[in-house]
PDB file of N, CA and C in Angstrom:
ATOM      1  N   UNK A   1     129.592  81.021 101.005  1.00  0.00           N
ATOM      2  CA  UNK A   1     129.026  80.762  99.690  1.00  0.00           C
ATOM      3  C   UNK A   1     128.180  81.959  99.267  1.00  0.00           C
ATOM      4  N   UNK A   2     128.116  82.217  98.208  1.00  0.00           N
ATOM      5  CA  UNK A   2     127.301  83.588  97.608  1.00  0.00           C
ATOM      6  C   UNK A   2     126.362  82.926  97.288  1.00  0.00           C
ATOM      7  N   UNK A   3     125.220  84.101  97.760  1.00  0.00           N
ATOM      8  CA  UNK A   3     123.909  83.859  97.655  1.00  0.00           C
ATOM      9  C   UNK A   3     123.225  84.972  95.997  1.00  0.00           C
ATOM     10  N   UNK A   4     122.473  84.294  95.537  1.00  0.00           N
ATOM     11  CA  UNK A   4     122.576  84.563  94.433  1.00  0.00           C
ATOM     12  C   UNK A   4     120.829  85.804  94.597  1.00  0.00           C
ATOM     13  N   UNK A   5     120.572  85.553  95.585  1.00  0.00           N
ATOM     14  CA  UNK A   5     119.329  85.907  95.909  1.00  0.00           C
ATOM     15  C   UNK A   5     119.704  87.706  96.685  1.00  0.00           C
ATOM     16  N   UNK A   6     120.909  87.799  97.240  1.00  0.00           N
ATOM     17  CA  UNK A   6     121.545  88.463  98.165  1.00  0.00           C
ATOM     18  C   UNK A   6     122.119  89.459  96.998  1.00  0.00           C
ATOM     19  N   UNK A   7     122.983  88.653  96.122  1.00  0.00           N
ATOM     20  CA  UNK A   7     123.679  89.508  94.998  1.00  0.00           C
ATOM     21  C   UNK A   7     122.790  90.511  94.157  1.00  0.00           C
ATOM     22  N   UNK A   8     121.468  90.137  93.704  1.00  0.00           N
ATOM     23  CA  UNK A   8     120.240  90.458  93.016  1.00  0.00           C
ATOM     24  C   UNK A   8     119.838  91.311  94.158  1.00  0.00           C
ATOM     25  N   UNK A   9     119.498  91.594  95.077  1.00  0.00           N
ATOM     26  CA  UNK A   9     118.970  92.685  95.775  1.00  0.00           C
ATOM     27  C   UNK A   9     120.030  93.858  95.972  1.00  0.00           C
ATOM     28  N   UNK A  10     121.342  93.728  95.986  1.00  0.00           N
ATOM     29  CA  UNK A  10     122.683  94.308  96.148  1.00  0.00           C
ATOM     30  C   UNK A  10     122.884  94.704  94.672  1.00  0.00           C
ATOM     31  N   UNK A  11     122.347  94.964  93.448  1.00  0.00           N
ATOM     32  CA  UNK A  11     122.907  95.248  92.675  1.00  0.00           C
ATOM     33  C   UNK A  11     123.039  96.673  92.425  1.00  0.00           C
ATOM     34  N   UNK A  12     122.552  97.812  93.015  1.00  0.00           N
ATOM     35  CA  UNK A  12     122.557  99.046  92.933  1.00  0.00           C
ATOM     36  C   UNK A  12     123.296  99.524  94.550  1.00  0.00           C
ATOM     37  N   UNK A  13     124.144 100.373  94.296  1.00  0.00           N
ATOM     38  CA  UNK A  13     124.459 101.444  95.582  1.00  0.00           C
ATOM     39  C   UNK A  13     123.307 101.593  96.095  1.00  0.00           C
ATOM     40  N   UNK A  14     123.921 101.905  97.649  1.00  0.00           N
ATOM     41  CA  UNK A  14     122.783 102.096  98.449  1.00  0.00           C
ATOM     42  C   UNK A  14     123.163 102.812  99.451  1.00  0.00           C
ATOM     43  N   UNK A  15     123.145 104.420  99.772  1.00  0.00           N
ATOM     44  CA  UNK A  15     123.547 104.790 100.814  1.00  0.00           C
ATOM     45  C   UNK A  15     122.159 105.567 101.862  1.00  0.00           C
ATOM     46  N   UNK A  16     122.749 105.611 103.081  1.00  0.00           N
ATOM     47  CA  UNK A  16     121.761 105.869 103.846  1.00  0.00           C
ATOM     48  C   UNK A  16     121.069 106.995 103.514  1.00  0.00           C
ATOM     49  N   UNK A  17     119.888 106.701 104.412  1.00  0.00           N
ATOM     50  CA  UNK A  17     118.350 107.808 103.767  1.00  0.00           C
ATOM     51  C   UNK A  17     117.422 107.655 105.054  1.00  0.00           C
ATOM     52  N   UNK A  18     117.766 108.336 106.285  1.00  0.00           N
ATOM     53  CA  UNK A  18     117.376 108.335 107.150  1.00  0.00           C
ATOM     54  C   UNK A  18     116.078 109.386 107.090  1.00  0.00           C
ATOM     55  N   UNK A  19     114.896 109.089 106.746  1.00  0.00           N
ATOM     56  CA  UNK A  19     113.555 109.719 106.205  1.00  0.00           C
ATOM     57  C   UNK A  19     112.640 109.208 106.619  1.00  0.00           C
ATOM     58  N   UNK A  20     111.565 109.939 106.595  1.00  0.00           N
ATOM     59  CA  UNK A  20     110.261 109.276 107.141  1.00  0.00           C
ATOM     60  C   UNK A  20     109.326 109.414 105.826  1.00  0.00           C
ATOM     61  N   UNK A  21     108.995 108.293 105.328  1.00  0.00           N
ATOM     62  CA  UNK A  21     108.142 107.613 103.665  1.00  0.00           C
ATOM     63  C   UNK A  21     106.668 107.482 104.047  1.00  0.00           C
ATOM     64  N   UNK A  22     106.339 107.417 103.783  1.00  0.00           N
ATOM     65  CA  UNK A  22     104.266 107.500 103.611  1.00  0.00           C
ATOM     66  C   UNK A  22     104.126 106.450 102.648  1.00  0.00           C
ATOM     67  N   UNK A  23     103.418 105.006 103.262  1.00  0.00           N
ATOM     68  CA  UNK A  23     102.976 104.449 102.522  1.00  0.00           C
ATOM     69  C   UNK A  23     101.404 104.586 102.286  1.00  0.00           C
ATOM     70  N   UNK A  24     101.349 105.214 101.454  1.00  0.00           N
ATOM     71  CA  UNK A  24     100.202 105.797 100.920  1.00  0.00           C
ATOM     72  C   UNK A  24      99.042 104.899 101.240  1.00  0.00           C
ATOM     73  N   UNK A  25      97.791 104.975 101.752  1.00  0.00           N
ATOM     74  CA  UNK A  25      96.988 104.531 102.210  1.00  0.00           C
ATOM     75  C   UNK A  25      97.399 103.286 104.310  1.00  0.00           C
ATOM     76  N   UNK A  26      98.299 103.403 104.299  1.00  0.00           N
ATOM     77  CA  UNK A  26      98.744 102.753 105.634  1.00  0.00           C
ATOM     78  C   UNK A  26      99.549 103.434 106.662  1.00  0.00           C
ATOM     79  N   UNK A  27     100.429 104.465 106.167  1.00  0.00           N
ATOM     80  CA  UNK A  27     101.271 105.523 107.156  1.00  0.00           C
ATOM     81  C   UNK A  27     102.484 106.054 107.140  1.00  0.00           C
ATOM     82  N   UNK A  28     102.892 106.480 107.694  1.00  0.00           N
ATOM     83  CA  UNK A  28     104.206 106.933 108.172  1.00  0.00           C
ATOM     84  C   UNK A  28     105.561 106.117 108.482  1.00  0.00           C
ATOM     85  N   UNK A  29     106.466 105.447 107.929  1.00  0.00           N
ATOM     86  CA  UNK A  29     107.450 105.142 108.432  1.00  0.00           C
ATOM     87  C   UNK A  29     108.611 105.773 108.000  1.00  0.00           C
ATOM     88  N   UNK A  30     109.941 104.600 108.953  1.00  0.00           N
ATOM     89  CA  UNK A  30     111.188 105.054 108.498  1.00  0.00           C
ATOM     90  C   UNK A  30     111.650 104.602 107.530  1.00  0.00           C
ATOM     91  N   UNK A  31     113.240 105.018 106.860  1.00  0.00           N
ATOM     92  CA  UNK A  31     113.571 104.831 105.999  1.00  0.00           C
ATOM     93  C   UNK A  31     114.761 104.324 106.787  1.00  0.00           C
ATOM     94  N   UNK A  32     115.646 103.685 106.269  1.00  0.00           N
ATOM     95  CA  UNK A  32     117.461 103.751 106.621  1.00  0.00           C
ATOM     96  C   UNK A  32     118.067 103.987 105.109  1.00  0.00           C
ATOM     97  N   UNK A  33     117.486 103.510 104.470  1.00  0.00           N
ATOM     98  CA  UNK A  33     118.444 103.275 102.823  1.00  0.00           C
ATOM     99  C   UNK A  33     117.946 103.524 101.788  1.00  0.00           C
ATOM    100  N   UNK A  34     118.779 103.930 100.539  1.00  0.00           N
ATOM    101  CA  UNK A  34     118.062 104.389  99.164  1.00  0.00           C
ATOM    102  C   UNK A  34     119.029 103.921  98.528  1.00  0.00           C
ATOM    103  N   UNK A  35     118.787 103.660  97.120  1.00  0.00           N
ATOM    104  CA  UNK A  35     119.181 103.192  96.215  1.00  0.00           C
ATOM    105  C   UNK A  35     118.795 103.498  94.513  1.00  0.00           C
ATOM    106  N   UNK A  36     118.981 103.689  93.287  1.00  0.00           N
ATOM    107  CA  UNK A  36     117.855 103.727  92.453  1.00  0.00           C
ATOM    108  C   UNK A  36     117.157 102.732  91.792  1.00  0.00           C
ATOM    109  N   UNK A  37     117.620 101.720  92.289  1.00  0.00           N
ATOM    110  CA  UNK A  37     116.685 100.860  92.470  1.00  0.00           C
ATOM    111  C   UNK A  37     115.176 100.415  93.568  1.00  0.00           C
ATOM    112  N   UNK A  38     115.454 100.869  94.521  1.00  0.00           N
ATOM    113  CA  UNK A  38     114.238 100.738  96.242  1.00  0.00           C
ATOM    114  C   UNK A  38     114.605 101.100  97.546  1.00  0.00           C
ATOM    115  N   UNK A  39     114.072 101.114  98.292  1.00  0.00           N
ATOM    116  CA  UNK A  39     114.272 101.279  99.764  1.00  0.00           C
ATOM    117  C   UNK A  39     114.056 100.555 100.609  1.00  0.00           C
ATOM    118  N   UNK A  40     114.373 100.811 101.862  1.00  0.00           N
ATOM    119  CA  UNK A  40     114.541  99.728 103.090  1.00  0.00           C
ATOM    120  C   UNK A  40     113.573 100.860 104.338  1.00  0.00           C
ATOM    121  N   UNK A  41     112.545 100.045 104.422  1.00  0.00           N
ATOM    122  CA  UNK A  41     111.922 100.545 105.219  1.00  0.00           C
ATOM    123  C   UNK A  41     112.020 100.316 106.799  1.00  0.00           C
ATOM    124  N   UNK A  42     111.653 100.876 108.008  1.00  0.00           N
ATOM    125  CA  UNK A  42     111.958 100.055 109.230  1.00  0.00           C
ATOM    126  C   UNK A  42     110.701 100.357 109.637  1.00  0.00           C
ATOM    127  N   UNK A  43     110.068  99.076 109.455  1.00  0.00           N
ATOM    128  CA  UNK A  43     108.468  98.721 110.312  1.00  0.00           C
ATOM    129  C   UNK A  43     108.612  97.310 110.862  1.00  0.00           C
ATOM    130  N   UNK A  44     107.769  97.395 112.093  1.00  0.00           N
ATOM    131  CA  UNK A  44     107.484  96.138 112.487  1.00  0.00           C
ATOM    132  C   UNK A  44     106.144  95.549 111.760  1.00  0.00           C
ATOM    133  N   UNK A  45     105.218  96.511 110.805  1.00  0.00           N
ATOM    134  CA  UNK A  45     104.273  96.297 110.476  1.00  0.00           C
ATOM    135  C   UNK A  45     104.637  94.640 109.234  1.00  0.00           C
ATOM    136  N   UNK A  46     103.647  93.949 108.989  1.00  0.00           N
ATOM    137  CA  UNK A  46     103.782  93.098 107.948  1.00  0.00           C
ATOM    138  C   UNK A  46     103.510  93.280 107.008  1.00  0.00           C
ATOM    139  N   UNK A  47     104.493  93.052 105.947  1.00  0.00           N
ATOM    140  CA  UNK A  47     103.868  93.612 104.077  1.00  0.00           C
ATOM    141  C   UNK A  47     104.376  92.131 103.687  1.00  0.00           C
ATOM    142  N   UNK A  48     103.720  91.593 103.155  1.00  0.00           N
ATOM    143  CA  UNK A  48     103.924  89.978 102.366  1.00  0.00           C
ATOM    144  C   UNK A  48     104.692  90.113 101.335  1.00  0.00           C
ATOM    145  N   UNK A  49     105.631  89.467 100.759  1.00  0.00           N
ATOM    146  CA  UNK A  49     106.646  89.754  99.401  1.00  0.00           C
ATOM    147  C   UNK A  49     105.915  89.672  98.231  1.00  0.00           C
ATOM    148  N   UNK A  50     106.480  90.689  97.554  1.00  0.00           N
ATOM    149  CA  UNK A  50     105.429  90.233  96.343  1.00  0.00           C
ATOM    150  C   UNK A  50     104.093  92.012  96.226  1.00  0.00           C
ATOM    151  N   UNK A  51     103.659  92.142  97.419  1.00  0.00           N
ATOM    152  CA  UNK A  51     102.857  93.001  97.863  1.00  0.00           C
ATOM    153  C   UNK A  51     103.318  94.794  97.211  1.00  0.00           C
ATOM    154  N   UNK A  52     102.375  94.692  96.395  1.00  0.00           N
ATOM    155  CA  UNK A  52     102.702  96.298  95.766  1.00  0.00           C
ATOM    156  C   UNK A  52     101.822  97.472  96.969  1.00  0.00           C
ATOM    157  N   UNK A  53     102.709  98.034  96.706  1.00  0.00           N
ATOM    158  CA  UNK A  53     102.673  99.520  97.339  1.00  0.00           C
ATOM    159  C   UNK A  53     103.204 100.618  96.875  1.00  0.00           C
ATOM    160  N   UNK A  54     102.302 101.644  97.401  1.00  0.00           N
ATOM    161  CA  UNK A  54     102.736 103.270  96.842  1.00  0.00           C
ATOM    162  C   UNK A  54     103.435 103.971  97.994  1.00  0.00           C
ATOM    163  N   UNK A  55     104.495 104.702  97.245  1.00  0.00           N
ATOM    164  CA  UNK A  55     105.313 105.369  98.483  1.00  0.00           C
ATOM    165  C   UNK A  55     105.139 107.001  97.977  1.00  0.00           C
ATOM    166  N   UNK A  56     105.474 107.702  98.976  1.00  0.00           N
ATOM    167  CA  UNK A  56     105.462 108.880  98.988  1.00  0.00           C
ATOM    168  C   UNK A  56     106.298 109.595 100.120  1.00  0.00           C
ATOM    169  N   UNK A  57     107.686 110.386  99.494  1.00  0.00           N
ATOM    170  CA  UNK A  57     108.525 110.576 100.305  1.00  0.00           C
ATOM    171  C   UNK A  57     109.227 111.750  99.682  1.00  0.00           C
ATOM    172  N   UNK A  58     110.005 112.696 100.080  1.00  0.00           N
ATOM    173  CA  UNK A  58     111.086 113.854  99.581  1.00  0.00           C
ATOM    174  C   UNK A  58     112.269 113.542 100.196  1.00  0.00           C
ATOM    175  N   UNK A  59     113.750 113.838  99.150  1.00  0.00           N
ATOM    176  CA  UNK A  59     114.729 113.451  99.171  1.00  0.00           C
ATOM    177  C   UNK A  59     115.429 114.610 100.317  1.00  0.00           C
ATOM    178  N   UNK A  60     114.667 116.102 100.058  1.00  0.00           N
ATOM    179  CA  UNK A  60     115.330 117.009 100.777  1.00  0.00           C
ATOM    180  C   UNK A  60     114.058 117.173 101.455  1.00  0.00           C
ATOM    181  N   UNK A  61     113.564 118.006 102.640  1.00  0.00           N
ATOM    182  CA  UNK A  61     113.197 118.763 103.292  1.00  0.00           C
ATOM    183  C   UNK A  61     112.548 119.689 102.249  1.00  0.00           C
ATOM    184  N   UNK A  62     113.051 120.654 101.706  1.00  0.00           N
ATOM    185  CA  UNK A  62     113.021 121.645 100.764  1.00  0.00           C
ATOM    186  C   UNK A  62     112.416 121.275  99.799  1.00  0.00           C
ATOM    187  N   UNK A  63     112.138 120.052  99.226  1.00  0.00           N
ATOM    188  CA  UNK A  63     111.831 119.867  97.986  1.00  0.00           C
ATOM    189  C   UNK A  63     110.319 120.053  97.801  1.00  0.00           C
ATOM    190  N   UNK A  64     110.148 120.656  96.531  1.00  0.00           N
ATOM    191  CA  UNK A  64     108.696 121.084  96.138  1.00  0.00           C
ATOM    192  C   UNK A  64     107.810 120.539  96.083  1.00  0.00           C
ATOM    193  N   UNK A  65     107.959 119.140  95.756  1.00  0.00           N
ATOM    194  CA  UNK A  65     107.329 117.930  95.168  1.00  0.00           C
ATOM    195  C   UNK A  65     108.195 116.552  95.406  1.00  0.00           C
ATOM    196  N   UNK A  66     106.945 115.657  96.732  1.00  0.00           N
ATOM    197  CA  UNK A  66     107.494 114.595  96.958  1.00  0.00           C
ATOM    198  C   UNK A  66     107.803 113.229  95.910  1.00  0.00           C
ATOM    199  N   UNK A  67     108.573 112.482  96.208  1.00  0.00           N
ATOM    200  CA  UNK A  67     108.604 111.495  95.431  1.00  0.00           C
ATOM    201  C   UNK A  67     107.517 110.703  94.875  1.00  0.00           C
ATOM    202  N   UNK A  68     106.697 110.100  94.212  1.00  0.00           N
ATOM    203  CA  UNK A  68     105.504 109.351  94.366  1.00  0.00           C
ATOM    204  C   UNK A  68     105.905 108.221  93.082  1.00  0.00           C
ATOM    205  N   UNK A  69     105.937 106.563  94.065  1.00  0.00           N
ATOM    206  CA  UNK A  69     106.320 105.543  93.490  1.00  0.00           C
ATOM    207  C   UNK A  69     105.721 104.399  93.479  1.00  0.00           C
ATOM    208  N   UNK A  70     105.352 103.408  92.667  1.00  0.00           N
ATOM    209  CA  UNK A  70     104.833 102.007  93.236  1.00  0.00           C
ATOM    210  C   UNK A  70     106.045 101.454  93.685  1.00  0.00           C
ATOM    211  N   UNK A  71     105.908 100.827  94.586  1.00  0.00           N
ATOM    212  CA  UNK A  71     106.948  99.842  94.466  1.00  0.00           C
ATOM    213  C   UNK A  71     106.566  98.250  94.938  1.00  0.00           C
ATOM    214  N   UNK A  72     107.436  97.411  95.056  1.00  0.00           N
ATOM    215  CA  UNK A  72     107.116  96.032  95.697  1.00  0.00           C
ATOM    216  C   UNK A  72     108.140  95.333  96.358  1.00  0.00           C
ATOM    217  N   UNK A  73     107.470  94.299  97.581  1.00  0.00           N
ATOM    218  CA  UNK A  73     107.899  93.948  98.772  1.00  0.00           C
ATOM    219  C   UNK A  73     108.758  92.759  98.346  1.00  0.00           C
ATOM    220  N   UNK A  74     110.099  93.135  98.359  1.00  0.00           N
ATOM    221  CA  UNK A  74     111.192  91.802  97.515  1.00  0.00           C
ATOM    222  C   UNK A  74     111.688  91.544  99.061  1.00  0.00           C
ATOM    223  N   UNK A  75     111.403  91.627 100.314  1.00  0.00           N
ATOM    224  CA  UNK A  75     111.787  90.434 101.348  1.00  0.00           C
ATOM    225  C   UNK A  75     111.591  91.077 102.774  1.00  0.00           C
ATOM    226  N   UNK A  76     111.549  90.313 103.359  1.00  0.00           N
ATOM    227  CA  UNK A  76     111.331  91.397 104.950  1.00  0.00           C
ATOM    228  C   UNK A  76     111.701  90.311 105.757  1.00  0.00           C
ATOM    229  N   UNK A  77     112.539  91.288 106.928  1.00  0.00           N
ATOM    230  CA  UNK A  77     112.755  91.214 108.030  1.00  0.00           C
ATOM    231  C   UNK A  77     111.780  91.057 109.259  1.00  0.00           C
ATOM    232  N   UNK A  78     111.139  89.898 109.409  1.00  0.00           N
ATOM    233  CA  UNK A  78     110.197  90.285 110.642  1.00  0.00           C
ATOM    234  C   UNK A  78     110.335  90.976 112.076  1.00  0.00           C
ATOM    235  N   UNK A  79     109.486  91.950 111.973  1.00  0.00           N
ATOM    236  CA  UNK A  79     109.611  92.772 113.118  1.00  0.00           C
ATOM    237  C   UNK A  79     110.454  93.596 113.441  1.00  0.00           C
ATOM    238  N   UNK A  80     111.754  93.937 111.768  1.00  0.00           N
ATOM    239  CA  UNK A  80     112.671  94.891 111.706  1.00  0.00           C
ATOM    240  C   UNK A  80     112.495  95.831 110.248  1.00  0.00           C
ATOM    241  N   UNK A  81     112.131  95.096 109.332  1.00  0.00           N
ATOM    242  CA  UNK A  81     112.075  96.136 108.263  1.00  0.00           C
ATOM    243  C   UNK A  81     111.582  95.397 107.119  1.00  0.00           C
ATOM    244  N   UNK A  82     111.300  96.138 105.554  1.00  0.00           N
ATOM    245  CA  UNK A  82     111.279  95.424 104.268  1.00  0.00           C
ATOM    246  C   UNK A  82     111.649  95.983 103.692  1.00  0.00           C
ATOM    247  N   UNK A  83     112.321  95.292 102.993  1.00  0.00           N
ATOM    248  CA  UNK A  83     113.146  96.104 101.016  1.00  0.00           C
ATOM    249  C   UNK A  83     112.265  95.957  99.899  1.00  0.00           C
ATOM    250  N   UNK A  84     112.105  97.079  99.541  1.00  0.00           N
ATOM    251  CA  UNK A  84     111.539  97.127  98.551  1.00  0.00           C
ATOM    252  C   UNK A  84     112.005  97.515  97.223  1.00  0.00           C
ATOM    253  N   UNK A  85     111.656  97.266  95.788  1.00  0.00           N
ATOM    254  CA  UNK A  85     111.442  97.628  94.530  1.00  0.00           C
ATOM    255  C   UNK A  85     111.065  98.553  93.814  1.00  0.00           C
ATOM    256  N   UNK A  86     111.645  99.895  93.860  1.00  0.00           N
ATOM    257  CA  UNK A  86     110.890 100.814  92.880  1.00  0.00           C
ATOM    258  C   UNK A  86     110.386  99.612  91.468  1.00  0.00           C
ATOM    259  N   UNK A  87     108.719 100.134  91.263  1.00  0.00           N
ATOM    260  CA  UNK A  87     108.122  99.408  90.075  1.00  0.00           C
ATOM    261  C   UNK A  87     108.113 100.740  88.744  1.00  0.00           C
ATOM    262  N   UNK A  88     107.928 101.509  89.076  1.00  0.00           N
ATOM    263  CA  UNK A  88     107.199 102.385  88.014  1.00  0.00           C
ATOM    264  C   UNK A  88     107.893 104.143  88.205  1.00  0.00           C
ATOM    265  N   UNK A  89     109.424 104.149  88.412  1.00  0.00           N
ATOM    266  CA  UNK A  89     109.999 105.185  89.030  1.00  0.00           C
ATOM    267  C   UNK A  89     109.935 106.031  87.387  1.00  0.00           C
ATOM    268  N   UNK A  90     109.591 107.108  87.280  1.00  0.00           N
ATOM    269  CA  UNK A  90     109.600 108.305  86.160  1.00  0.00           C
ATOM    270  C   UNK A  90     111.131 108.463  86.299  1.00  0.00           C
ATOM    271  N   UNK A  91     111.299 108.694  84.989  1.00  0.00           N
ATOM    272  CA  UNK A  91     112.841 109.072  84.696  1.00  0.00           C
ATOM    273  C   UNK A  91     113.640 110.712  85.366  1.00  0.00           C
ATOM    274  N   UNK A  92     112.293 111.614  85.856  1.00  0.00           N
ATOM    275  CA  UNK A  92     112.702 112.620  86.184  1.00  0.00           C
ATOM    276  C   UNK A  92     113.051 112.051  88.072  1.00  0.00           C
ATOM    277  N   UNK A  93     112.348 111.797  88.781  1.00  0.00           N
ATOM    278  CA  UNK A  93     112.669 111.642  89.791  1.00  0.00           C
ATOM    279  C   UNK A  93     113.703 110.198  90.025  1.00  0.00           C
ATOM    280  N   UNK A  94     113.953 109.195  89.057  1.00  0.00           N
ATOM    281  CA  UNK A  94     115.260 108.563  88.634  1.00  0.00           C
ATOM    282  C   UNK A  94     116.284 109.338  88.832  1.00  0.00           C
ATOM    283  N   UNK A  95     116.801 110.388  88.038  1.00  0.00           N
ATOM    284  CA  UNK A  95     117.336 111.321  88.150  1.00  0.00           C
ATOM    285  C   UNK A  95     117.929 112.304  89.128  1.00  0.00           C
ATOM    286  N   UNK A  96     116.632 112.667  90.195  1.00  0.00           N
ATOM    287  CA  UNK A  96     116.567 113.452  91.401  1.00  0.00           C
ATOM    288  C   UNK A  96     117.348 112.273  92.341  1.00  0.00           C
ATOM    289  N   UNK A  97     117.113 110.796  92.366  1.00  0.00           N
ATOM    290  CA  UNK A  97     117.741 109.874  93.100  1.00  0.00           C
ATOM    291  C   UNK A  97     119.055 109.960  92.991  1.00  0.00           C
ATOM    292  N   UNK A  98     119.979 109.622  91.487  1.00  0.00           N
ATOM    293  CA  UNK A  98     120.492 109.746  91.158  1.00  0.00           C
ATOM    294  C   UNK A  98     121.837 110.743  91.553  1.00  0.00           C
ATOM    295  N   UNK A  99     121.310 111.864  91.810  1.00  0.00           N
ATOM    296  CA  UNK A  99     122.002 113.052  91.981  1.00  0.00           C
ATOM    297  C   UNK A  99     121.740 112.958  93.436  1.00  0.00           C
ATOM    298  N   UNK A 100     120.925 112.850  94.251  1.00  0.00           N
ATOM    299  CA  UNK A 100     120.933 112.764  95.483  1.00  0.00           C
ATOM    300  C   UNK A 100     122.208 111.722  95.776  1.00  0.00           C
ATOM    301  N   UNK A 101     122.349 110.226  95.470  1.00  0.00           N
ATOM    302  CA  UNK A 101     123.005 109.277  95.695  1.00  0.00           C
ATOM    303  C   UNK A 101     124.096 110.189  95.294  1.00  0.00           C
ATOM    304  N   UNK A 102     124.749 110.861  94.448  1.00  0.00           N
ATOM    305  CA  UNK A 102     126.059 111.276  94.129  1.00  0.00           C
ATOM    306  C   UNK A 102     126.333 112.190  95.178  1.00  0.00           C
ATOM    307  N   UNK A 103     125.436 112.944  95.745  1.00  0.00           N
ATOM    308  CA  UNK A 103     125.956 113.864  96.957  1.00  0.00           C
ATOM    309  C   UNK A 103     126.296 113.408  98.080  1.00  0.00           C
ATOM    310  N   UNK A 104     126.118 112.034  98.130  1.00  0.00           N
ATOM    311  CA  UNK A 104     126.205 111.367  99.649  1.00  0.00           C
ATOM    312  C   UNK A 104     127.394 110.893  99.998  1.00  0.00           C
TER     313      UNK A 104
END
């Protein structure tokens, strides 16, 4: 049976993004996935759904200027990861996603 909850988080491509993201004021984690819609973080740490947060991350190595995003906690995996929501993504680094996702 399709989950309608499953379909709504799945609505954007999503290919891997094996990175390490800075949640701004808490730390360092991993990434597995990007999308231009959010990311999938891998912490065992707990973020409650719903829970806004700032990320801070670069798509390349090289890049001049990291990403910097709110986003929010649309479900988690306990003790494996959470997906999150870009909230407030600027149309220029939209873009930088964008074109990143097409190179992959």
């Amino acid at each position: 049976m399709d989950n309608p909850k499953n379909d709504e988080r799945r609505r954007n491509e999503r290919v891997p993004f094996h990175k390490e993201v800075e949640v701004v004021g808490v730390g360092m984690h991993r990434s597995s996935e990007i999308s231009i819609g959010g990311i999938y973080l891998i912490t065992k740490q707990a973020f409650p759904p719903g829970n806004p947060i700032t990320l801070r991350f670069k798509l390349h190595e090289a890049d001049a200027q990291p990403i910097q995003v709110r986003a929010r906690v649309l479900y988690t995996h306990k003790g494996i990861g959470i997906g999150l929501g870009f909230i407030d993504l600027n149309s220029d680094d939209l873009a930088r996603i964008v074109k990143f996702i097409e190179q992959v």
